[in-house]
C-alpha atoms as a PDB file:
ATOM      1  CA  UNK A   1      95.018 269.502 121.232  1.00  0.00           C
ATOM      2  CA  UNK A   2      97.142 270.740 118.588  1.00  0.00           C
ATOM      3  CA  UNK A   3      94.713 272.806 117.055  1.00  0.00           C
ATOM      4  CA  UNK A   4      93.665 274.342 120.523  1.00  0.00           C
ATOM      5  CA  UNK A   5      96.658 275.374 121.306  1.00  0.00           C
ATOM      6  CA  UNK A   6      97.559 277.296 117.822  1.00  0.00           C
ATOM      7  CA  UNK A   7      94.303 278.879 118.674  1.00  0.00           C
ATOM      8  CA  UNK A   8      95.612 280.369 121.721  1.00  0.00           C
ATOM      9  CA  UNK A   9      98.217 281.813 120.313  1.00  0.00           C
ATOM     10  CA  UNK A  10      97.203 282.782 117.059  1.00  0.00           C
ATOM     11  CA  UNK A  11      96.826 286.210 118.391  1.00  0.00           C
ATOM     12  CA  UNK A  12     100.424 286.899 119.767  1.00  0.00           C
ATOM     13  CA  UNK A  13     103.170 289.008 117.668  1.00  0.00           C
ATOM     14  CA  UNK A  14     104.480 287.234 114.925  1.00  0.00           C
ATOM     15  CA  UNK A  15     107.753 284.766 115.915  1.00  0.00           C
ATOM     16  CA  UNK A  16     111.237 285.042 114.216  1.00  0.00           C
ATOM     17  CA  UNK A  17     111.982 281.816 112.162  1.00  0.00           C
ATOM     18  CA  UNK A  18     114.671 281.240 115.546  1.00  0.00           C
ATOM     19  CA  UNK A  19     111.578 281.748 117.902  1.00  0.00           C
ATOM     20  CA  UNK A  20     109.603 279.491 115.610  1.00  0.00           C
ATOM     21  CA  UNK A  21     111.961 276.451 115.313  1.00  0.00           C
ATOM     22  CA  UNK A  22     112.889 276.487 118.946  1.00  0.00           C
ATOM     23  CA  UNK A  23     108.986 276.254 119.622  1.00  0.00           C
ATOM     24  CA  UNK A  24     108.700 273.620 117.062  1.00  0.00           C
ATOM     25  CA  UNK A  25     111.429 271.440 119.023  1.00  0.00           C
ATOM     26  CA  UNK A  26     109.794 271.879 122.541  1.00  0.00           C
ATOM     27  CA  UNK A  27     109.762 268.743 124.427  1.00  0.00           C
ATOM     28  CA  UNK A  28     109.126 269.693 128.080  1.00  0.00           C
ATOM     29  CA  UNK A  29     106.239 270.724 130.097  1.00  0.00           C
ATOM     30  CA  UNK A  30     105.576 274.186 129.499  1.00  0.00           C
ATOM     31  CA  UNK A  31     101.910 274.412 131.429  1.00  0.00           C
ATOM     32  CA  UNK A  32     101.095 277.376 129.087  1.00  0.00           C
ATOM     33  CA  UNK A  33      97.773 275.661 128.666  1.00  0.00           C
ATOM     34  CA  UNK A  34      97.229 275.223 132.442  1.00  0.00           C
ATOM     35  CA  UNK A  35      98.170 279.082 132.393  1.00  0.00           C
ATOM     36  CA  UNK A  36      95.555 279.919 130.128  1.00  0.00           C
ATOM     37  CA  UNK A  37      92.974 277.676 131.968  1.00  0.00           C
ATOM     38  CA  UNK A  38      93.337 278.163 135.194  1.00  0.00           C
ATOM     39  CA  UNK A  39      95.375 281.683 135.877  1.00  0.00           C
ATOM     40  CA  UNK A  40      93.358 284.508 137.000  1.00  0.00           C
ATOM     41  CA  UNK A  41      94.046 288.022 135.449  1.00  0.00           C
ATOM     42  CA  UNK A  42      94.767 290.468 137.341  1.00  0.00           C
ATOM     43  CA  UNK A  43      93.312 294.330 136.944  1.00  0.00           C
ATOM     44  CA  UNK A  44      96.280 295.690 137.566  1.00  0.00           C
ATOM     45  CA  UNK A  45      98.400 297.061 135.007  1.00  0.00           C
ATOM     46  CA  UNK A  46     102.361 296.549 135.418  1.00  0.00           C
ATOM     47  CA  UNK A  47     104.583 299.704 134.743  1.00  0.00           C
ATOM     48  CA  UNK A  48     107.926 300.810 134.666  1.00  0.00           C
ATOM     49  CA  UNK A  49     107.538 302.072 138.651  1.00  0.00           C
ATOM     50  CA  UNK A  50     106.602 298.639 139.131  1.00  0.00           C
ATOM     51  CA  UNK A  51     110.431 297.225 137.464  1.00  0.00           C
ATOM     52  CA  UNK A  52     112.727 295.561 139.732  1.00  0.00           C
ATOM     53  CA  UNK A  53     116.286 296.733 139.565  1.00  0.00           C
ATOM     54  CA  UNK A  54     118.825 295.750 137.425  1.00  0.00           C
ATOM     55  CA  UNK A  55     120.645 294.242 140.347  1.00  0.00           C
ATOM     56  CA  UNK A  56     117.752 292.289 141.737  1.00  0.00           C
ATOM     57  CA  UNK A  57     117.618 290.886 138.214  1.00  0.00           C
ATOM     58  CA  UNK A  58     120.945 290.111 137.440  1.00  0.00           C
ATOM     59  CA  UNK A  59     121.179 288.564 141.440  1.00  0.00           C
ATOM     60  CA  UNK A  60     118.068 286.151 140.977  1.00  0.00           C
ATOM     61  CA  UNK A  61     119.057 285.204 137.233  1.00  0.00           C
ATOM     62  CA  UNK A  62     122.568 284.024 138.765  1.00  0.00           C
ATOM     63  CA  UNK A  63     120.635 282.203 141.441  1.00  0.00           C
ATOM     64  CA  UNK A  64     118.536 280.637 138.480  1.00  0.00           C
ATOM     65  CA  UNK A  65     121.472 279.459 137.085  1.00  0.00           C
ATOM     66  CA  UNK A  66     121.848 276.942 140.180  1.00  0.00           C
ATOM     67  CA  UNK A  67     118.116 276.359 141.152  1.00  0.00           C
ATOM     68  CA  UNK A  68     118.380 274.892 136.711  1.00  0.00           C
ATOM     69  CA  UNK A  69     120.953 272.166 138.484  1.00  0.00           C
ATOM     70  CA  UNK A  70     117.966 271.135 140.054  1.00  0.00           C
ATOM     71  CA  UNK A  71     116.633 268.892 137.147  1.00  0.00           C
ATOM     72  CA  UNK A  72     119.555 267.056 137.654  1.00  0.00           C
ATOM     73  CA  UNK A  73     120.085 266.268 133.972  1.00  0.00           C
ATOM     74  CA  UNK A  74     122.799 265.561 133.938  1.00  0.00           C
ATOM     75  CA  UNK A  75     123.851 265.300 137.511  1.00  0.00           C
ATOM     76  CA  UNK A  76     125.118 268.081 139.686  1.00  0.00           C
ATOM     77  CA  UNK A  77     128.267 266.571 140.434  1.00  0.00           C
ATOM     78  CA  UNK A  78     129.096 265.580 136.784  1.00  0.00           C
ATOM     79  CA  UNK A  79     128.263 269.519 136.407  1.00  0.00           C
ATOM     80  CA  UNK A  80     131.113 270.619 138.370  1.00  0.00           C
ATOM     81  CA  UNK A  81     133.729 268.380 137.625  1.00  0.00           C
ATOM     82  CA  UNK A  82     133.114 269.363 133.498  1.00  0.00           C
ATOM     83  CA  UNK A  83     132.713 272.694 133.976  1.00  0.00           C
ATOM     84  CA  UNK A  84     135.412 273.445 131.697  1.00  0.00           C
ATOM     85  CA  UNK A  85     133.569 271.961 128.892  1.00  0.00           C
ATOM     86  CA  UNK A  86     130.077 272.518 129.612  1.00  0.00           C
ATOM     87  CA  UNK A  87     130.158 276.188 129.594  1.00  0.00           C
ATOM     88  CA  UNK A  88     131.809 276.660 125.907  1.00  0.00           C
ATOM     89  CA  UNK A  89     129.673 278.014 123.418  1.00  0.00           C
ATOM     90  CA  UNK A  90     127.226 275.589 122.084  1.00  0.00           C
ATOM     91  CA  UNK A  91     127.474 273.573 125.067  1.00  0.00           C
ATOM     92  CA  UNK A  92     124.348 272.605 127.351  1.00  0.00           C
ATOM     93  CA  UNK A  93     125.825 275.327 129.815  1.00  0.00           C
ATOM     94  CA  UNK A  94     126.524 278.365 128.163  1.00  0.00           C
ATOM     95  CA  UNK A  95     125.913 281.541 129.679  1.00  0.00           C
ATOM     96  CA  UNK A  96     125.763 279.922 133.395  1.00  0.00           C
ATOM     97  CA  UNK A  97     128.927 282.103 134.113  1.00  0.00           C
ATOM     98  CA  UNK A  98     127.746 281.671 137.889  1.00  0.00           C
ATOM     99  CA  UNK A  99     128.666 278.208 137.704  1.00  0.00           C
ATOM    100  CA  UNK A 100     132.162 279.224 137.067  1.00  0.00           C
ATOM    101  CA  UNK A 101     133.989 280.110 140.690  1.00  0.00           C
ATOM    102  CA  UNK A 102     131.153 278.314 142.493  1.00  0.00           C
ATOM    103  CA  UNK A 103     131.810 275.129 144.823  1.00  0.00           C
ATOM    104  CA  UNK A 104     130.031 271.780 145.606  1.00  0.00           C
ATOM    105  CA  UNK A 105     129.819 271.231 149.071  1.00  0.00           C
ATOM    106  CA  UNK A 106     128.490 267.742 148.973  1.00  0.00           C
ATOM    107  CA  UNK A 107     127.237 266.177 152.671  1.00  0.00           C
ATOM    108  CA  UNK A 108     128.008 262.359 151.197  1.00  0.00           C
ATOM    109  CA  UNK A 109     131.241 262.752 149.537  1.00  0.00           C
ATOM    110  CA  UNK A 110     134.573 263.806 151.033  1.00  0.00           C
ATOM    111  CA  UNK A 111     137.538 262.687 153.130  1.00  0.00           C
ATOM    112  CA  UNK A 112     135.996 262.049 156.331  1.00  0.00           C
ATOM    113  CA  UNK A 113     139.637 261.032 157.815  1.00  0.00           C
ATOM    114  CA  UNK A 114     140.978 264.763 157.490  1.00  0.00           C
ATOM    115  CA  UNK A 115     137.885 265.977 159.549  1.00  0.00           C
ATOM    116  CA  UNK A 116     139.095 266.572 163.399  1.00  0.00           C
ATOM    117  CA  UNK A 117     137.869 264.219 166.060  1.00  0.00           C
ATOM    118  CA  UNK A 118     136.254 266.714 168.673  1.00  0.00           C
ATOM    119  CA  UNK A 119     132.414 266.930 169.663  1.00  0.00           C
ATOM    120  CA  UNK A 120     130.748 269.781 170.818  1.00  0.00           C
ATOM    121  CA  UNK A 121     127.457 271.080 172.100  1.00  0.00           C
ATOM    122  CA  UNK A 122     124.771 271.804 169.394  1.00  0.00           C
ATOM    123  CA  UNK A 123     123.169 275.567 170.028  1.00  0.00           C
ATOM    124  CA  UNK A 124     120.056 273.742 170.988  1.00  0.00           C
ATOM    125  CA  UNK A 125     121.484 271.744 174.162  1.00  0.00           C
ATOM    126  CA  UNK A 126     119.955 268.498 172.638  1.00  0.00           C
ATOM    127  CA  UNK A 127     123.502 266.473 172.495  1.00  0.00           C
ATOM    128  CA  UNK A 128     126.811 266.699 171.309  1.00  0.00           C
ATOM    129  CA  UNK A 129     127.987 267.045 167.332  1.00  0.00           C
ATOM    130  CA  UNK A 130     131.040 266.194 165.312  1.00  0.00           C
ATOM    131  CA  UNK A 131     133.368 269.664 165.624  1.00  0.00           C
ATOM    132  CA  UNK A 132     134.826 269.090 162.033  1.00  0.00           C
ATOM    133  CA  UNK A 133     131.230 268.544 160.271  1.00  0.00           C
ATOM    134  CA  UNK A 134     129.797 271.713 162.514  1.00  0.00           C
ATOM    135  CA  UNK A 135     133.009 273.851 161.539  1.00  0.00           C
ATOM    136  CA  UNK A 136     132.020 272.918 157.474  1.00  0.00           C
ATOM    137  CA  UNK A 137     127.767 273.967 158.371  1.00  0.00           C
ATOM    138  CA  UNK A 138     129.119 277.103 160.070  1.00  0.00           C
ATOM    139  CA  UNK A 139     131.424 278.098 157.083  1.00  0.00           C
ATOM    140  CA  UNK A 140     127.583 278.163 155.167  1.00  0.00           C
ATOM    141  CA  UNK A 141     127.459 281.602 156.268  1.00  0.00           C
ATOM    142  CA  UNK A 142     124.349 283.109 154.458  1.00  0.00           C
ATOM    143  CA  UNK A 143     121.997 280.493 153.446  1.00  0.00           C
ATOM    144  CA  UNK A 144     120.752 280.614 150.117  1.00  0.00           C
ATOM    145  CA  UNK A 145     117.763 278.286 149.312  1.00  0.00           C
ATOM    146  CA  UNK A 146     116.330 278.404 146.042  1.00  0.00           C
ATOM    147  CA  UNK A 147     114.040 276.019 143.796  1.00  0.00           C
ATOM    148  CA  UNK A 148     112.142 275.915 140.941  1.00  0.00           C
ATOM    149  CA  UNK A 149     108.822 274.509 140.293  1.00  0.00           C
ATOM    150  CA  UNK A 150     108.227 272.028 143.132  1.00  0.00           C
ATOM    151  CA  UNK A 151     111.738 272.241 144.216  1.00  0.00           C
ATOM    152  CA  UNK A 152     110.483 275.830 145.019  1.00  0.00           C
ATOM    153  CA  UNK A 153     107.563 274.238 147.821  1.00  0.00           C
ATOM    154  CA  UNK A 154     110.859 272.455 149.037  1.00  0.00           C
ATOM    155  CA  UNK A 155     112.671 275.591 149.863  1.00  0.00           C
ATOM    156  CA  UNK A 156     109.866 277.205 151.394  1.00  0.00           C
ATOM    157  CA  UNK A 157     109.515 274.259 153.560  1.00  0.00           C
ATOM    158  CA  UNK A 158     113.200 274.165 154.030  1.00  0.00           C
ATOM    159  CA  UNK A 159     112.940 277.506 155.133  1.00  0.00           C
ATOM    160  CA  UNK A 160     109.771 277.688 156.889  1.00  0.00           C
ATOM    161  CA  UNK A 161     112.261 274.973 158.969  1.00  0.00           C
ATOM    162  CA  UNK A 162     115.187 277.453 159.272  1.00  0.00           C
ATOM    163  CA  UNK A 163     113.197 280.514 160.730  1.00  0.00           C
ATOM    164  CA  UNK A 164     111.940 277.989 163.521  1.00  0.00           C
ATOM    165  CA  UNK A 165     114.575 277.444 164.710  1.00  0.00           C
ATOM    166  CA  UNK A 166     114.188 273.613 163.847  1.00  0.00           C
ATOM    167  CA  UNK A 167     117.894 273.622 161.564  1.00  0.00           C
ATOM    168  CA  UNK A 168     120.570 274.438 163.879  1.00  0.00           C
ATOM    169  CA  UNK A 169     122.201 277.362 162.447  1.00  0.00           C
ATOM    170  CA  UNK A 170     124.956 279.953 163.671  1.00  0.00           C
ATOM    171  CA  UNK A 171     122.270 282.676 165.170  1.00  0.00           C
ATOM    172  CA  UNK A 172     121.383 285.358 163.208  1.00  0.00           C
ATOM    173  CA  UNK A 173     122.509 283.762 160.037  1.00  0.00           C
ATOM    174  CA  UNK A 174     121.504 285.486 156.791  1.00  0.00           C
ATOM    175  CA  UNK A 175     118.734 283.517 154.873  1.00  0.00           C
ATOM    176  CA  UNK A 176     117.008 284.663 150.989  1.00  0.00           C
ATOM    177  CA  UNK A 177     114.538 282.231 149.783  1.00  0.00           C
ATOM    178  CA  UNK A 178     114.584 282.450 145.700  1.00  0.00           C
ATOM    179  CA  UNK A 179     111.738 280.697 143.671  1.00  0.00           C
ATOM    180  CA  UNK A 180     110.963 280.185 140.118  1.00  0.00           C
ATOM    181  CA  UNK A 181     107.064 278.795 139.176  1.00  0.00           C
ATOM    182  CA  UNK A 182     106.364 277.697 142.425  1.00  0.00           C
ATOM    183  CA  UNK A 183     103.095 276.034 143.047  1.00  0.00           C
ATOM    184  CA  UNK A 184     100.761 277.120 145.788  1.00  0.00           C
ATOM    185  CA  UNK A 185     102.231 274.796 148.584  1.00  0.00           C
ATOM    186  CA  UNK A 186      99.396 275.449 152.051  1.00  0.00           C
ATOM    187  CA  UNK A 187      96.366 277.122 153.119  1.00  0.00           C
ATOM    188  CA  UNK A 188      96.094 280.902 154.330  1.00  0.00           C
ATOM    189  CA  UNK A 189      96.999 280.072 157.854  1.00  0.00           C
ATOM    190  CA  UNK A 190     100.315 278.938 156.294  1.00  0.00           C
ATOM    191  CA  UNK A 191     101.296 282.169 154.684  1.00  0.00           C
ATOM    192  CA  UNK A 192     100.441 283.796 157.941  1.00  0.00           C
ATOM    193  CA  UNK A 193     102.659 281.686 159.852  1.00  0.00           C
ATOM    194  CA  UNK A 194     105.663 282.085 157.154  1.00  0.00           C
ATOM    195  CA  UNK A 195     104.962 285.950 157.312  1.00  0.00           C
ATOM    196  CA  UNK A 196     105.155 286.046 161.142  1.00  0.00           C
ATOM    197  CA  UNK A 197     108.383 283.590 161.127  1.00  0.00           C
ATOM    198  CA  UNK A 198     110.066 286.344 158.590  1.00  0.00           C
ATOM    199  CA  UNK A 199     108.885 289.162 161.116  1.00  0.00           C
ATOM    200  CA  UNK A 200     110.226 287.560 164.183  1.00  0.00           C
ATOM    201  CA  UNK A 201     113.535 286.569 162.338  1.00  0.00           C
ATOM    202  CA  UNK A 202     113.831 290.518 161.305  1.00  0.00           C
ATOM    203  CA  UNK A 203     113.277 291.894 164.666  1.00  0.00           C
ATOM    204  CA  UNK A 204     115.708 289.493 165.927  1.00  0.00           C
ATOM    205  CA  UNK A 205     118.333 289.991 163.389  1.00  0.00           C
ATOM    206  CA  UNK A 206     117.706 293.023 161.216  1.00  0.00           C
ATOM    207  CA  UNK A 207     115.652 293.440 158.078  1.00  0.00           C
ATOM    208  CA  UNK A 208     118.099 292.396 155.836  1.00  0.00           C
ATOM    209  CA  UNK A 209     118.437 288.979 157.627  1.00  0.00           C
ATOM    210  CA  UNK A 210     115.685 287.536 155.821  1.00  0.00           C
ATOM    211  CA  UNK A 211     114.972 288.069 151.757  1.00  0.00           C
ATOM    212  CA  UNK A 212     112.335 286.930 149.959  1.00  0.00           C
ATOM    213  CA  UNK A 213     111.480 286.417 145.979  1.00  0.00           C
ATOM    214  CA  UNK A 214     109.027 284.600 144.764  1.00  0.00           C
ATOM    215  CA  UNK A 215     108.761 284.141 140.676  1.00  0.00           C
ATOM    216  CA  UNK A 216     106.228 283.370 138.536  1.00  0.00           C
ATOM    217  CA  UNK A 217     106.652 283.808 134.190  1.00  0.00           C
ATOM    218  CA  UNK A 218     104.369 284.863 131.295  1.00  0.00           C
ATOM    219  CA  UNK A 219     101.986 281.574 130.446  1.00  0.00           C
ATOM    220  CA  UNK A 220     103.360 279.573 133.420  1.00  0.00           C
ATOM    221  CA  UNK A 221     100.519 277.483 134.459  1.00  0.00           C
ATOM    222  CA  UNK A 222     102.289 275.845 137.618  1.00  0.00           C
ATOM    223  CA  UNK A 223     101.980 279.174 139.858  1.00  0.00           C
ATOM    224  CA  UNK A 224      98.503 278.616 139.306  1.00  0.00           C
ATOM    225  CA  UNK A 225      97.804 275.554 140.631  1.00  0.00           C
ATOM    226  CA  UNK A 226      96.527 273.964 143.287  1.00  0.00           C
ATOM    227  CA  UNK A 227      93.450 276.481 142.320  1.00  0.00           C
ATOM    228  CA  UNK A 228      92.451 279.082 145.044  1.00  0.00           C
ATOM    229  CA  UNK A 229      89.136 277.912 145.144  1.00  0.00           C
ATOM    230  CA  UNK A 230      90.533 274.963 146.881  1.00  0.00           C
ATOM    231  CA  UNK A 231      91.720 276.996 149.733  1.00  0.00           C
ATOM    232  CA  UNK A 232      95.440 276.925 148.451  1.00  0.00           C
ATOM    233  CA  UNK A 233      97.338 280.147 148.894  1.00  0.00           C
ATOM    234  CA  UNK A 234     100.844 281.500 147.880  1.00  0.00           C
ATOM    235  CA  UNK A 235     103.229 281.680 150.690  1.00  0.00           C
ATOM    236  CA  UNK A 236     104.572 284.977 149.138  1.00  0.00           C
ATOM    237  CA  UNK A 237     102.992 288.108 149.775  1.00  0.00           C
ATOM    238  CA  UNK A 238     104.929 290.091 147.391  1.00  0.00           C
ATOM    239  CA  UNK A 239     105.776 288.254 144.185  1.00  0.00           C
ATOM    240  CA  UNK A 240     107.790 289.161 140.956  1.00  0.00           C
ATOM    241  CA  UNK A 241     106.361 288.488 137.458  1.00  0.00           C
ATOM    242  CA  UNK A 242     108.821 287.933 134.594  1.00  0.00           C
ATOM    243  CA  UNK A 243     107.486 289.456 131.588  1.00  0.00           C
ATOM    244  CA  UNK A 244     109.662 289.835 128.190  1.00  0.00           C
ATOM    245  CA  UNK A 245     113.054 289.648 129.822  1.00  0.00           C
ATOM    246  CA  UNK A 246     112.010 292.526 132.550  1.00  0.00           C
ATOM    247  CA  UNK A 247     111.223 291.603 136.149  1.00  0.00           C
ATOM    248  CA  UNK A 248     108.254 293.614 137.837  1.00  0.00           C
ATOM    249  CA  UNK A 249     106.900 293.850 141.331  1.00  0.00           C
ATOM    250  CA  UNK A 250     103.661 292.637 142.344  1.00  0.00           C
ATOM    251  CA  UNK A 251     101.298 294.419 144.927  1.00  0.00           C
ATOM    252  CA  UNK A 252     100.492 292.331 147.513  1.00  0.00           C
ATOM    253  CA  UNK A 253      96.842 292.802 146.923  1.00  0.00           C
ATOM    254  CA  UNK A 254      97.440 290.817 143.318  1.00  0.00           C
ATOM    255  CA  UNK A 255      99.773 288.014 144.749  1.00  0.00           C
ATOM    256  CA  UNK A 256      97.269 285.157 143.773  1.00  0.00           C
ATOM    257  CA  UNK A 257      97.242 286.337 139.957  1.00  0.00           C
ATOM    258  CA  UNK A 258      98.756 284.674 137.412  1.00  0.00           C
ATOM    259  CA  UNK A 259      98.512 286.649 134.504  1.00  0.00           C
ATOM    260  CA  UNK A 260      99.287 290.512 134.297  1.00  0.00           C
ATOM    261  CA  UNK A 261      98.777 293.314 131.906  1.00  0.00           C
ATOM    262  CA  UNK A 262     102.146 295.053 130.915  1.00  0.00           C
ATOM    263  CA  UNK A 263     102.570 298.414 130.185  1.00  0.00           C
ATOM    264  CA  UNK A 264     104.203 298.995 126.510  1.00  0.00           C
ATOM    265  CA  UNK A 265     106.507 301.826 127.978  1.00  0.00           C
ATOM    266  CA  UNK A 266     107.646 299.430 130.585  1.00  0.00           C
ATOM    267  CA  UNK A 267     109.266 296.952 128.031  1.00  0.00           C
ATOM    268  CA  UNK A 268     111.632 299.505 125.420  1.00  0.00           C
ATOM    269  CA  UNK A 269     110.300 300.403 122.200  1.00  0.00           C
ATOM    270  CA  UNK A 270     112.797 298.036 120.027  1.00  0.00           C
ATOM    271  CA  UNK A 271     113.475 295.353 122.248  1.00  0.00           C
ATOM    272  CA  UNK A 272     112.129 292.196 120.379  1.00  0.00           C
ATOM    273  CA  UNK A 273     111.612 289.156 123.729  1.00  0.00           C
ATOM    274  CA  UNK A 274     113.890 286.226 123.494  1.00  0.00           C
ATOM    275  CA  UNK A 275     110.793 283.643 124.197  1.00  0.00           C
ATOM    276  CA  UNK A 276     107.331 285.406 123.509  1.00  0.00           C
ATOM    277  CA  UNK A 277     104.913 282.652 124.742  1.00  0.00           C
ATOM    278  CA  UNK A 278     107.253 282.419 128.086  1.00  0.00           C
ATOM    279  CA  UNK A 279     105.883 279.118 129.880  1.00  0.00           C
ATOM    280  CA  UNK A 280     107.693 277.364 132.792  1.00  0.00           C
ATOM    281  CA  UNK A 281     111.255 276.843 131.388  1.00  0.00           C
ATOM    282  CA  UNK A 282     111.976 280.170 130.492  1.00  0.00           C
ATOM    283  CA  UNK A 283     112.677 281.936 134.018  1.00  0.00           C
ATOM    284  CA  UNK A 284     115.821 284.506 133.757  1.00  0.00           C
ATOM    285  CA  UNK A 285     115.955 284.654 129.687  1.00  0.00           C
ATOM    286  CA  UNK A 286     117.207 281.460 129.731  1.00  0.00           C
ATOM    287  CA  UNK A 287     116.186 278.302 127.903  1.00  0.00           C
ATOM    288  CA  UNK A 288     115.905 275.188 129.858  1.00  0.00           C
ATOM    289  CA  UNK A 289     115.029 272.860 127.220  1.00  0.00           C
ATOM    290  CA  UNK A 290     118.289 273.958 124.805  1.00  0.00           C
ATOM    291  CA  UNK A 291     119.949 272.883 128.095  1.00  0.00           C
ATOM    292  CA  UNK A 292     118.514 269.014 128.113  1.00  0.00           C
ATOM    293  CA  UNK A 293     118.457 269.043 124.399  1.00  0.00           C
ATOM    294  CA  UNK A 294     122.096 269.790 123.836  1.00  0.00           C
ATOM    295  CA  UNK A 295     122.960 267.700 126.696  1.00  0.00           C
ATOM    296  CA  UNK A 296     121.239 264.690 125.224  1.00  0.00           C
ATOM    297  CA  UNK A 297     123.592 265.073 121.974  1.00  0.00           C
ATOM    298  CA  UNK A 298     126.603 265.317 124.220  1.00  0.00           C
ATOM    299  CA  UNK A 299     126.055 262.522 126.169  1.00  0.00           C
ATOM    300  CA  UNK A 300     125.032 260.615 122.824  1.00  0.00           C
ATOM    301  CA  UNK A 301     128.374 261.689 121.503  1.00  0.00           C
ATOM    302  CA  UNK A 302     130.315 261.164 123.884  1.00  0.00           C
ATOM    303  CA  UNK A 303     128.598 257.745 124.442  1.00  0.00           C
ATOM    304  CA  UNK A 304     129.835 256.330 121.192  1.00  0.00           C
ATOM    305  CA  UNK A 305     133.827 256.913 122.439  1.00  0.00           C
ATOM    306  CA  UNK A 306     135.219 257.593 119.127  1.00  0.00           C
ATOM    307  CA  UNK A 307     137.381 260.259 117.933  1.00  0.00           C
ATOM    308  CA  UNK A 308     136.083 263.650 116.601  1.00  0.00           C
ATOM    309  CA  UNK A 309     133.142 263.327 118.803  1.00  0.00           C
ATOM    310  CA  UNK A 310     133.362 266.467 119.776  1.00  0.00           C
ATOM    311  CA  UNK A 311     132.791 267.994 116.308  1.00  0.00           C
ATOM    312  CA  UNK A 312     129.908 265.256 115.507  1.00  0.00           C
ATOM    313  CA  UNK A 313     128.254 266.674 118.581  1.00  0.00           C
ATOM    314  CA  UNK A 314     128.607 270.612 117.253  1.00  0.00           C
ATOM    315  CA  UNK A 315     127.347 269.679 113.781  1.00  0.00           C
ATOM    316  CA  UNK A 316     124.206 268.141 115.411  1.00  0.00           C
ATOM    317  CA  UNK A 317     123.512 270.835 117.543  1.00  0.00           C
ATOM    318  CA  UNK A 318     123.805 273.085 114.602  1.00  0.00           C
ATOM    319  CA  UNK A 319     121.785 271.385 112.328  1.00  0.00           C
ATOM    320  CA  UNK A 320     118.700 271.417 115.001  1.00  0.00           C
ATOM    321  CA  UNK A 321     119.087 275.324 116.220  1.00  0.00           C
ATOM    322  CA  UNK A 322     120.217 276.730 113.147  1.00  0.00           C
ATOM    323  CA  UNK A 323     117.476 278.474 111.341  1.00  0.00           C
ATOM    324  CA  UNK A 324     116.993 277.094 107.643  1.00  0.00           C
END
């Protein structure tokens, strides 16, 4: 397997000693193989008309930020209350500045007694809800519902849910469904339905009421899979391809591609990419498995409750991404 996969790569650009040792210290699932397998190439060539805008990309890398709190390692709540810490430099969160002002709202935690007593009709007519809880949904204003991998087919379902009408929100309500290397979750009839839901929801409510982006990375198998040829289709019509640290529309006609040709004038001339190969941790420039890697130390650190930990955990995490 080894060999086989320094065979597929043996024809990319050469890789920075940095590049090199971080790819030497992978330990998660990057699907670059499945990628290579099982992606279709598309014969359309990406160019710069094709680039999203700088503040699409800077919007869905902050949403990245909290769609990485996914993996749960460590756990969201343990996230928030050490934010302080987590997002110093060297730390397992650095750079997640979106993290920063952000705020839990957790549904199983919180003083229930400070909630007033007063029920009230839901929108629907079927029965009568708690006014506090229903005043905390309502201040969800625009829903945001964003996923990665198969947490992405959970926000599509989520929000296949929402545009139904089968969630009982404040009408109207402003809904953007973000995914990163989401899997083909349904059939074709599927994608129709989610496209008419959208429509409906627009006409309704306006055409900003509902936005849609759909992800997939450079030599990220998972977008590829379950294989068209199975029936399977992508629920997004119009996806975005991250390429090199740039972000480029896809027609609609080459939504079920996987792997795209990128124009050289689309990228800048002496811009050397942050992770080359790409693969499925890599959405948004930003490296999910320096996340679980430095958290591991910390926790391992931290776990041995002795003083100076904190500089026994910044030597380690030197001596494994400095470049020797």
């Amino acid at each position: 397997m080894g060999s086989l996969l320094r065979s597929l790569f043996a024809a990319e650009e050469e890789l920075t000693p940095t590049q090199k040792l971080k790819y030497a210290s992978e330990k998660l699932n990057n699907f670059r193989l499945i990628s290579r397998l099982c992606a279709t190439r598309s014969s359309y060539t990406l160019t710069a008309n094709d680039l999203a805008s700088v503040d699409l990309y800077v919007v869905l890398a902050d949403l990245g930020q909290f769609a990485q709190l996914a993996y749960n390692i460590p756990e969201t709540q343990y996230v928030f209350d050490n934010r302080e810490m987590l997002l110093q430099p060297k730390y397992p969160f650095e750079g997640f500045e979106a993290l920063r002002d952000a705020e839990l709202l957790s549904a199983a935690k919180g003083t229930v007694a400070a909630v007033p007593v007063i029920t009230r009709r839901l929108p629907s007519g079927d029965g009568y809800v708690h006014s506090g809880f229903y005043a905390m949904y309502e201040g969800c204003r625009d829903q945001v519902i964003d996923g990665v991998s198969m947490g992405g087919v959970l926000s599509y379902l989520l929000a296949v849910d929402v545009l139904a009408g089968q969630c009982p929100l404040p009408p109207g309500t402003p809904v953007t469904v973000a995914t990163f290397g989401c899997p083909r979750l349904g059939d074709a009839a599927l994608s129709q339905f989610w496209q008419q839901l959208v429509a409906q929801y627009q006409a309704a409510n306006g055409e900003a009421s509902v936005k849609e982006f759909s992800v997939k990375g450079l030599n990220d198998g998972v977008p590829s899979l379950p294989p068209v040829s199975w029936g399977y289709r992508h629920i997004a019509c119009t996806p975005l391809y991250f390429y090199h640290g740039r972000l480029f529309h896809v027609p609609a006609a080459e939504a079920e591609h996987g792997v795209f040709t990128v124009e050289k004038d689309a990228l800048g001339q002496t811009r050397i990419p942050d992770h080359p190969r790409g693969g499925h941790n890599y959405y948004n420039g930003r490296d999910a498995e320096k996340v679980v890697r430095r958290m591991y130390w910390l926790d391992r650190m931290m776990s041995e409750q002795s003083s100076g930990w904190q500089e026994k955990y910044l030597a380690k995490i030197a001596e494994f991404e400095q470049v020797k």
